[in-house]
N, C-alpha and C. Protein backbone atom coordinates (compact mmCIF):
# COMPACT_ATOMS: atom_id res chain seq x y z
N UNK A 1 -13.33 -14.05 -25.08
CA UNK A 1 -12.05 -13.41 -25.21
C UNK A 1 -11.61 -13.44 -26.67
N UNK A 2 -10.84 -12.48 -27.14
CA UNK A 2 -10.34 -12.27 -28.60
C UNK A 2 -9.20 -13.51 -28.05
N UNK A 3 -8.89 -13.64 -29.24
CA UNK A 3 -7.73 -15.14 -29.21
C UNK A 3 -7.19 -14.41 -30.69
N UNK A 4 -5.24 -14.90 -30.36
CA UNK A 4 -4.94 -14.73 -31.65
C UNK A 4 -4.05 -15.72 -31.48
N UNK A 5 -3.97 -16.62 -33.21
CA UNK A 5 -3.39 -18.01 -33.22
C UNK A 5 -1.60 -17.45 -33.01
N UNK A 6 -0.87 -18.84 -33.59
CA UNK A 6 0.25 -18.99 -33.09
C UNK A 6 1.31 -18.11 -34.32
N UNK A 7 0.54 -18.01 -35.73
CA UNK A 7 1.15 -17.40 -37.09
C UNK A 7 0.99 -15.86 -36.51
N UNK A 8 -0.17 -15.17 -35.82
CA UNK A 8 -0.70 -14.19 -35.38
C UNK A 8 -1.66 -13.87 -36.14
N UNK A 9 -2.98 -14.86 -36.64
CA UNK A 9 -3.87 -14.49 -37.52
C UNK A 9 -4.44 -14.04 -35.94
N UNK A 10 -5.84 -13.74 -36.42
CA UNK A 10 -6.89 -13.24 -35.66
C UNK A 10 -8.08 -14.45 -35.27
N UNK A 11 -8.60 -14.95 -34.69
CA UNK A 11 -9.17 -16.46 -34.40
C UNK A 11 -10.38 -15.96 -34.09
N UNK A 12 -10.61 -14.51 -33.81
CA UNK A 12 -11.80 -14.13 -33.14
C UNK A 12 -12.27 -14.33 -32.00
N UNK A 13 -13.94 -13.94 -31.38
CA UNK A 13 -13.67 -13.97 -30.15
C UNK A 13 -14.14 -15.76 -29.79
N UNK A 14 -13.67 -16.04 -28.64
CA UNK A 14 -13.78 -17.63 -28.45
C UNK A 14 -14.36 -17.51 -26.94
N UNK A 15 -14.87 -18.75 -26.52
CA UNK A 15 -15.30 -18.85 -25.13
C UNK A 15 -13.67 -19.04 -24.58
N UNK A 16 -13.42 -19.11 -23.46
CA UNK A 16 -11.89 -19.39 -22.63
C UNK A 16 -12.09 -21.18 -22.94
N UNK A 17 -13.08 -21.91 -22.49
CA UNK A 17 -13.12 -23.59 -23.10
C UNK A 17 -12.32 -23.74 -24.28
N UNK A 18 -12.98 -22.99 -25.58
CA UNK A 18 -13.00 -23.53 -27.05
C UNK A 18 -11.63 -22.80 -27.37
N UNK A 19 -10.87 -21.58 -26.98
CA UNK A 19 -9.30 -21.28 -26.80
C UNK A 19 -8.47 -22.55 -26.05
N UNK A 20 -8.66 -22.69 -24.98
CA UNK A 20 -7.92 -23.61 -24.29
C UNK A 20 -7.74 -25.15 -24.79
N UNK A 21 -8.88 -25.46 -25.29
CA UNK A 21 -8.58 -26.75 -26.40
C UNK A 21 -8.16 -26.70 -27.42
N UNK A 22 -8.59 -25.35 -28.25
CA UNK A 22 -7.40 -25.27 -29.99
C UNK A 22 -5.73 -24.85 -29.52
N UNK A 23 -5.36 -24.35 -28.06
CA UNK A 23 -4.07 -24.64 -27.92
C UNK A 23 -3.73 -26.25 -27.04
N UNK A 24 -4.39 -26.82 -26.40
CA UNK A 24 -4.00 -27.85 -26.09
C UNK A 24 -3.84 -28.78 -27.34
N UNK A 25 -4.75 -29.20 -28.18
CA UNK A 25 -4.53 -29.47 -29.25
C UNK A 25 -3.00 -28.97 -30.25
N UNK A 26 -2.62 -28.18 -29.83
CA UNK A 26 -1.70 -27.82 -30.80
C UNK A 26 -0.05 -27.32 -29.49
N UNK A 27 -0.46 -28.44 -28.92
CA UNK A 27 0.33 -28.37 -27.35
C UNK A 27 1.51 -27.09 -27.22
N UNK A 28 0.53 -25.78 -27.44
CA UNK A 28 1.14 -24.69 -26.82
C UNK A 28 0.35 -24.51 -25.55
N UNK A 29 0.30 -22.90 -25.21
CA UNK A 29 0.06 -22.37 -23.98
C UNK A 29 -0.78 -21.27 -24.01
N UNK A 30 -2.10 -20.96 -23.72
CA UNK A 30 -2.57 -19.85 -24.20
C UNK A 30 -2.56 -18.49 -22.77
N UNK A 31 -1.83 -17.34 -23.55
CA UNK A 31 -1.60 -16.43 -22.64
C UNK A 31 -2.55 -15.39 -23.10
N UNK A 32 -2.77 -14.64 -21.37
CA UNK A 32 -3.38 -13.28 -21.24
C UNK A 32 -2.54 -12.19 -22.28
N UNK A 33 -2.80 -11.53 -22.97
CA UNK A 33 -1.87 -10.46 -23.56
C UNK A 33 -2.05 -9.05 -22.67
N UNK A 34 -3.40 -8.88 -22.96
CA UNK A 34 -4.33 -7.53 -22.00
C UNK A 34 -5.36 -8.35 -21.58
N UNK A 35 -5.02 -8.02 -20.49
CA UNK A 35 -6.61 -8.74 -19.74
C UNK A 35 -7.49 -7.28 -19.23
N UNK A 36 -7.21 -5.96 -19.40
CA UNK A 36 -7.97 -4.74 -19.08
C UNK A 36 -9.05 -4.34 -20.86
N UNK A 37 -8.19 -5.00 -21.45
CA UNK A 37 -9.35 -4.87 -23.03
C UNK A 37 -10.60 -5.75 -23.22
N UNK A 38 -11.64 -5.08 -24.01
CA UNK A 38 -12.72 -5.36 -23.72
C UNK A 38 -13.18 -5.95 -25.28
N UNK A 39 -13.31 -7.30 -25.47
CA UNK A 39 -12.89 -8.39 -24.55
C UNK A 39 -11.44 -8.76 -24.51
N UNK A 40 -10.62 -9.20 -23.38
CA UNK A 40 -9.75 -9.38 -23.05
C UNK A 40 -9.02 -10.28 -24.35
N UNK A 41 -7.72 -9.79 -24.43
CA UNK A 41 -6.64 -10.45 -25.40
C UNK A 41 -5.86 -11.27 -25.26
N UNK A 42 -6.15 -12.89 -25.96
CA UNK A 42 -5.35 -14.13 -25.49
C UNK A 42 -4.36 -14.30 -27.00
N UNK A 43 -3.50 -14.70 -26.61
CA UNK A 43 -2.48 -15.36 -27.61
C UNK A 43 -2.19 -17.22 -27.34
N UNK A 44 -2.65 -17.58 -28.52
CA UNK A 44 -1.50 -18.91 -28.40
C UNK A 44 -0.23 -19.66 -29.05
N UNK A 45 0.68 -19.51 -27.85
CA UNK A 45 1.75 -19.64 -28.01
C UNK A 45 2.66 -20.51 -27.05
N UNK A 46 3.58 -20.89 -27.26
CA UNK A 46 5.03 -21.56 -26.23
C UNK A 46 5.28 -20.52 -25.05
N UNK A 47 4.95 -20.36 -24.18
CA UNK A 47 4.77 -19.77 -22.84
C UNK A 47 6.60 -19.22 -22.59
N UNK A 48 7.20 -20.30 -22.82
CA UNK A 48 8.75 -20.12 -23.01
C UNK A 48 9.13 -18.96 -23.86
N UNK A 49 9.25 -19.11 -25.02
CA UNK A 49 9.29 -18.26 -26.13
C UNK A 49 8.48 -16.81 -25.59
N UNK A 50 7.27 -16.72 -25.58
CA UNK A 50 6.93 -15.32 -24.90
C UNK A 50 7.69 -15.03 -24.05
N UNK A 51 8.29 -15.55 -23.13
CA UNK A 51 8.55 -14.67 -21.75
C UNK A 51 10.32 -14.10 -22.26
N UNK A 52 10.81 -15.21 -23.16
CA UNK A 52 11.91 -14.69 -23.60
C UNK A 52 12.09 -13.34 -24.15
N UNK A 53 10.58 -13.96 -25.35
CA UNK A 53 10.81 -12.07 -26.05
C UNK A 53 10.36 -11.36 -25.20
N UNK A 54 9.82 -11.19 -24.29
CA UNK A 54 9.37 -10.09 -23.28
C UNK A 54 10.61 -9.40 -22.48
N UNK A 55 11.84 -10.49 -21.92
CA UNK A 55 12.57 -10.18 -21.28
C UNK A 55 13.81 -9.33 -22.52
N UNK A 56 13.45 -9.78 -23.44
CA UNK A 56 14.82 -9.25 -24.27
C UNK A 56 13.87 -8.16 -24.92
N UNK A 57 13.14 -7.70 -25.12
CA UNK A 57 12.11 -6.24 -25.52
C UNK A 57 12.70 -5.42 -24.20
N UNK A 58 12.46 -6.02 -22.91
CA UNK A 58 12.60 -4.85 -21.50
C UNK A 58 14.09 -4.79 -21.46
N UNK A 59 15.21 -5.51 -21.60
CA UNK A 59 16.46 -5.23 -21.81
C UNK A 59 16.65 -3.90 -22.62
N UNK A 60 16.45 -4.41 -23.95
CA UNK A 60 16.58 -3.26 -25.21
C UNK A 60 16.16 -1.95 -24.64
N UNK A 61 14.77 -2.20 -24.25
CA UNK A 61 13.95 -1.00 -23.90
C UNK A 61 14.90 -0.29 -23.04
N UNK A 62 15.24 -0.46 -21.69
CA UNK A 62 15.78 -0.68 -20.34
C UNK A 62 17.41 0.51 -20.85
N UNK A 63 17.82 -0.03 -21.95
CA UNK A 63 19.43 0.32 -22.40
C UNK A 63 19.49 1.61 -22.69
N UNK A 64 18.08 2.52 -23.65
CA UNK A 64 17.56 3.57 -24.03
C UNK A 64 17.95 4.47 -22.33
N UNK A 65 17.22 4.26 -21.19
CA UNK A 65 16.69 5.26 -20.85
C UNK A 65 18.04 5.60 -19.21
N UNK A 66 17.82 6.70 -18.95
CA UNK A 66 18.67 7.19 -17.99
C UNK A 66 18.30 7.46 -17.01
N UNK A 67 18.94 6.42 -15.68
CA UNK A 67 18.09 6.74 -14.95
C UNK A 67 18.47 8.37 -14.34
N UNK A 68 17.63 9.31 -13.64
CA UNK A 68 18.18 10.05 -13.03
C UNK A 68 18.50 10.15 -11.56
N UNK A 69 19.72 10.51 -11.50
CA UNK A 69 20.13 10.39 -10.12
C UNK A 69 19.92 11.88 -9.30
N UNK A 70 20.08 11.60 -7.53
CA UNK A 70 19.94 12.59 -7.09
C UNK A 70 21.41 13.65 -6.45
N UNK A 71 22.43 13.91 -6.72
CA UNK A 71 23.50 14.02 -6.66
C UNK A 71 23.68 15.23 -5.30
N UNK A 72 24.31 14.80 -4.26
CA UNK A 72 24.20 15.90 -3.32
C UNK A 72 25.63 16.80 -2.98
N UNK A 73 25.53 18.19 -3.10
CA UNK A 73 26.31 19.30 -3.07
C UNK A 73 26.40 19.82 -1.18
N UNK A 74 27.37 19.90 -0.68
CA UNK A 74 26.78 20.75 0.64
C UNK A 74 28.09 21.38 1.07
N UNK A 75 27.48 22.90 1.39
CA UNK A 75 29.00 24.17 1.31
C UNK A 75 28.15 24.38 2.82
N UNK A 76 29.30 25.48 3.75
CA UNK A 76 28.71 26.16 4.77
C UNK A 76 28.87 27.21 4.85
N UNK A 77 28.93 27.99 6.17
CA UNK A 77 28.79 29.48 5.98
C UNK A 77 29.69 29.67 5.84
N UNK A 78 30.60 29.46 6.03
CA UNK A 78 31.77 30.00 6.20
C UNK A 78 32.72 29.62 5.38
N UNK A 79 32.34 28.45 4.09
CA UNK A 79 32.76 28.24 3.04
C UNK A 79 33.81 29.66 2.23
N UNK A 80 35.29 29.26 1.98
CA UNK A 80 35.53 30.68 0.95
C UNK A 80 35.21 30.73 -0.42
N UNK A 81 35.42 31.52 -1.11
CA UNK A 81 34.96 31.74 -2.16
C UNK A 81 35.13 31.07 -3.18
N UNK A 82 36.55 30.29 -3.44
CA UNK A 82 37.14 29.39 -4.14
C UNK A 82 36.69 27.99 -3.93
N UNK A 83 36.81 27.64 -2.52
CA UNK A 83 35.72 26.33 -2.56
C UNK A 83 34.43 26.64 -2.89
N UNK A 84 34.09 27.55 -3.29
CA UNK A 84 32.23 27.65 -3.56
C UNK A 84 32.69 27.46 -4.96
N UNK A 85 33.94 27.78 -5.38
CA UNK A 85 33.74 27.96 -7.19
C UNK A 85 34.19 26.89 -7.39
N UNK A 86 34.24 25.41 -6.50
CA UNK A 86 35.16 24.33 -7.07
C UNK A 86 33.65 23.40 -7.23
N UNK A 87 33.06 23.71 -5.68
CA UNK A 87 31.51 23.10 -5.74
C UNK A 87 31.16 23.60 -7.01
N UNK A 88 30.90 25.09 -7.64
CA UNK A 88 30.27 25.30 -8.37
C UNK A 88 30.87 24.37 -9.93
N UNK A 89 31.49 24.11 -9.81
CA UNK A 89 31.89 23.28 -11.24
C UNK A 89 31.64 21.38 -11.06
N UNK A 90 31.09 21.34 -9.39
CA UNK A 90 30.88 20.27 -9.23
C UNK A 90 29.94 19.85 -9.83
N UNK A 91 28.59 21.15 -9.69
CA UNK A 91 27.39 21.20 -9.70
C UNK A 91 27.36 20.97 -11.53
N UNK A 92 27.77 21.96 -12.05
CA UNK A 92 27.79 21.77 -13.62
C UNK A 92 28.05 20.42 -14.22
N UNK A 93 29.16 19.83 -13.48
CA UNK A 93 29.51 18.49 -14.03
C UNK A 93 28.25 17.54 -14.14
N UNK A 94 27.09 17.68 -12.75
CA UNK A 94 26.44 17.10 -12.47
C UNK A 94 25.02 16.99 -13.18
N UNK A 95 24.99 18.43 -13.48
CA UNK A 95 23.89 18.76 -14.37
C UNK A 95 23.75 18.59 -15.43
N UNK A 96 25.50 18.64 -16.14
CA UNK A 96 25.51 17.80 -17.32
C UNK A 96 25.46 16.45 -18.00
N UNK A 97 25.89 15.81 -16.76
CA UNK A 97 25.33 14.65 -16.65
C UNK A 97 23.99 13.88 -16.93
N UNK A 98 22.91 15.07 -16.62
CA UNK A 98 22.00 14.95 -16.88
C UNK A 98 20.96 14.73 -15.60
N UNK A 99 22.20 14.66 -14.27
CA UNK A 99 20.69 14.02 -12.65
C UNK A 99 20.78 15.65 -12.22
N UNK A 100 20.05 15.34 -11.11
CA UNK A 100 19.81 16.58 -10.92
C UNK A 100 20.28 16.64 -9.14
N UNK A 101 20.88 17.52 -8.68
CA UNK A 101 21.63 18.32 -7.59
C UNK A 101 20.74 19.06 -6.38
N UNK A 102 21.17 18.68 -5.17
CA UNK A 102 20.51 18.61 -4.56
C UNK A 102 21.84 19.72 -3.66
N UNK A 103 21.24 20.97 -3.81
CA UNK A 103 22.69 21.91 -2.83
C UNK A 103 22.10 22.15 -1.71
N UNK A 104 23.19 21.70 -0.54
CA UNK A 104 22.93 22.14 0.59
C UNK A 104 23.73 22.76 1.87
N UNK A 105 23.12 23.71 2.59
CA UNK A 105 23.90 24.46 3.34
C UNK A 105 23.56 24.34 4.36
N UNK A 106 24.80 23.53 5.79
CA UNK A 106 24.30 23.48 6.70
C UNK A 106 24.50 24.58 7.70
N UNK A 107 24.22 24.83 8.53
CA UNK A 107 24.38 25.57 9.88
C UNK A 107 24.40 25.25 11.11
N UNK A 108 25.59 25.55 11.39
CA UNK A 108 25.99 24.85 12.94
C UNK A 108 26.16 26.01 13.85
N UNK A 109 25.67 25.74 15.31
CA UNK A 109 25.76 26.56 16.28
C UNK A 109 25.40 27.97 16.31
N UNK A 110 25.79 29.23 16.23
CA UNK A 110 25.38 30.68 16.26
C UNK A 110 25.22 30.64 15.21
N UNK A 111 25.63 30.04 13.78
CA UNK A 111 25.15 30.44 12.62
C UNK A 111 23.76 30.10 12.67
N UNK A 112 23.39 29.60 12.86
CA UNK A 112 21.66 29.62 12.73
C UNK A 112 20.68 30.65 13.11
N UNK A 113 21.48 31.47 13.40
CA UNK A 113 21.17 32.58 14.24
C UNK A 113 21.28 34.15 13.60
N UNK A 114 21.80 33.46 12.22
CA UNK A 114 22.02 34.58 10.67
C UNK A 114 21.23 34.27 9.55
N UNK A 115 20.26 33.55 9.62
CA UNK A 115 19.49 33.05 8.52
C UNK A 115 19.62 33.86 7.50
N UNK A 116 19.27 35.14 7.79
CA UNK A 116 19.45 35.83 6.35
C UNK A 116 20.73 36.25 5.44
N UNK A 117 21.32 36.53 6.36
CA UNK A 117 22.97 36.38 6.14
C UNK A 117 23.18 34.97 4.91
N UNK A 118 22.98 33.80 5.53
CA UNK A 118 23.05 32.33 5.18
C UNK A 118 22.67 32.57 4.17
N UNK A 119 21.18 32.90 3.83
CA UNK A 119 20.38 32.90 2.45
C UNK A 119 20.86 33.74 1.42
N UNK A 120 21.68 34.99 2.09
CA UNK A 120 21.85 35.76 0.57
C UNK A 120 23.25 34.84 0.39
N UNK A 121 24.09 33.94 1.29
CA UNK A 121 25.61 33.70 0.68
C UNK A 121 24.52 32.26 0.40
N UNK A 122 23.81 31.48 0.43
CA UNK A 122 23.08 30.58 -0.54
C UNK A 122 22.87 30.57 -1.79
N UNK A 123 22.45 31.86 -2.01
CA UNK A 123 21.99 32.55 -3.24
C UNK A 123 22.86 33.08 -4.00
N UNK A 124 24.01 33.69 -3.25
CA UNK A 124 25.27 33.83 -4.03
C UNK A 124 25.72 32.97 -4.95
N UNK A 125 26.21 31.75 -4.38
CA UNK A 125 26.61 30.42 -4.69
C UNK A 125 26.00 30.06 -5.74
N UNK A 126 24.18 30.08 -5.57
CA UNK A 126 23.27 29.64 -6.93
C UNK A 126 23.42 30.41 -8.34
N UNK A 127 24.09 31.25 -7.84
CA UNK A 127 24.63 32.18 -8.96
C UNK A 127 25.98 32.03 -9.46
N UNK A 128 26.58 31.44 -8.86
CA UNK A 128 28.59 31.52 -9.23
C UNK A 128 27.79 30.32 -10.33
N UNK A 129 26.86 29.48 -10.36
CA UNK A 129 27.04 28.18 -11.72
C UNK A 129 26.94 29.10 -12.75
N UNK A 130 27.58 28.26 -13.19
CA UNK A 130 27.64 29.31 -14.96
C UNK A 130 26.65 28.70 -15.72
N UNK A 131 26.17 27.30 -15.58
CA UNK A 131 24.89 27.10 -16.91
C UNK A 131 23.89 27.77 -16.17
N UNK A 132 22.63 27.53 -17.27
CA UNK A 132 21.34 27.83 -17.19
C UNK A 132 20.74 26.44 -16.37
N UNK A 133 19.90 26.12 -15.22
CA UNK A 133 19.05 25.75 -14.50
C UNK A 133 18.12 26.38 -13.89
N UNK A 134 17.39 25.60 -13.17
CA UNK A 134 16.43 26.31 -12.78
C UNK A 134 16.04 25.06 -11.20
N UNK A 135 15.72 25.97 -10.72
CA UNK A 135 15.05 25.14 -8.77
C UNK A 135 14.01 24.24 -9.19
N UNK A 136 13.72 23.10 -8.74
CA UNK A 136 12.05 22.73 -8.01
C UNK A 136 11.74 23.63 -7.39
N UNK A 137 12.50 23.77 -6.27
CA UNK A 137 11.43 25.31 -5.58
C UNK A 137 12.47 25.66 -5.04
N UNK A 138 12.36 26.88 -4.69
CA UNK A 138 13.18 27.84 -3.61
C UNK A 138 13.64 26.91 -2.56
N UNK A 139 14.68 27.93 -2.30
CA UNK A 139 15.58 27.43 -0.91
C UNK A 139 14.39 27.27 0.34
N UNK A 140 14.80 26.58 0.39
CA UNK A 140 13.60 25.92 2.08
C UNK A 140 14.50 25.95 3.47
N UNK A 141 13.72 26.37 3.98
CA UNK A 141 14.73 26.85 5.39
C UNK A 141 14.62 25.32 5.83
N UNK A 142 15.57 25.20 6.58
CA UNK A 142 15.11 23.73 7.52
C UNK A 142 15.87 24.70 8.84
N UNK A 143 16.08 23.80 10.24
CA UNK A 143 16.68 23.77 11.51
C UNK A 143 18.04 23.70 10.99
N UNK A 144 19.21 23.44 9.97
CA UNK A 144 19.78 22.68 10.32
C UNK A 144 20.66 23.43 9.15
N UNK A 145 19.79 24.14 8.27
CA UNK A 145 19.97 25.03 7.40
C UNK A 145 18.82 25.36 5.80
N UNK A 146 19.66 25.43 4.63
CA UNK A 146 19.03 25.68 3.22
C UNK A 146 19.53 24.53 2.53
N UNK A 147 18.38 23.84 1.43
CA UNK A 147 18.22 22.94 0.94
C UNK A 147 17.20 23.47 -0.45
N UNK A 148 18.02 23.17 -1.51
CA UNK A 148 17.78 23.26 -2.88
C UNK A 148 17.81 22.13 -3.75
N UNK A 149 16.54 21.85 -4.63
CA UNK A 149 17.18 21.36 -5.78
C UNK A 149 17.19 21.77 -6.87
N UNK A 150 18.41 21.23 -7.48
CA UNK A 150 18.21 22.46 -9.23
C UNK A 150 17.95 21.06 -10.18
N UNK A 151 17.79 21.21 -11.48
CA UNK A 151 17.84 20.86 -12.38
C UNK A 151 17.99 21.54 -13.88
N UNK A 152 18.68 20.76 -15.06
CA UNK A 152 19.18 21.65 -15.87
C UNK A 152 18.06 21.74 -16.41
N UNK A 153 17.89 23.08 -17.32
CA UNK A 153 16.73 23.35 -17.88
C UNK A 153 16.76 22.61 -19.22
């Protein structure tokens, strides 16, 4: 295994024996760094101290990134026009946010029985947003109704 000392020189490669005694000797801890590299990468060091900086690297790291959420929208048929335009500013808020929106339209009783009807006032709606997005995929029929997700482009 490559071994690198405790300053971070380079120690070269060592048997796992002749590593494990130049850190017992020097009563640290010798850790795996990459064990998938060829030959595998040991450090010796205070076992303590590593795991600290490890945890405060994944914090830092961790603070950067966003998670995205899945935010859910759902109008019906019979929704009026003004609640579609209140959803529709729901949707924007959401997208600006940055997660991505999940619109859905259910159908209860004889409405299921207008699918196409349903789909063009679906499609209406996907149109009242005023930004630019774009679907994962098309409206998907289900039993129960249409189910979209958008995301901002």
């Amino acid at each position: 295994m490559r071994v690198i000392g405790p300053d971070g020189e380079n120690l070269g490669v060592l048997e796992t024996v002749e590593a494990l005694r130049i850190a017992k000797e020097q009563g640290l801890d010798l850790i795996e760094i990459s064990g998938s590299a060829v030959p595998p990468v040991c450090k010796i060091t205070e076992f303590g101290k590593f795991k600290y900086a490890n945890e405060k690297f994944q914090r830092e790291h961790g603070k950067k990134q966003h998670d995205v959420e899945l935010k859910g929208i759902r109008i019906g048929f019979t929704t009026g026009r003004h609640d579609l335009e209140m959803r529709a500013k729901q949707v924007v808020k959401f997208l600006e946010g940055g997660d991505k929106v999940r619109v859905d339209m259910r159908l209860r009783g004889r409405e299921k029985a207008h699918g196409i009807l349903a789909l063009q006032k679906f499609n209406e709606f996907l149109q009242m947003i005023p930004i630019e997005f774009k679907l994962e995929a098309p409206p998907k029929r289900f039993p129960q109704g249409f189910i979209a997700v958008a995301v901002k482009k």
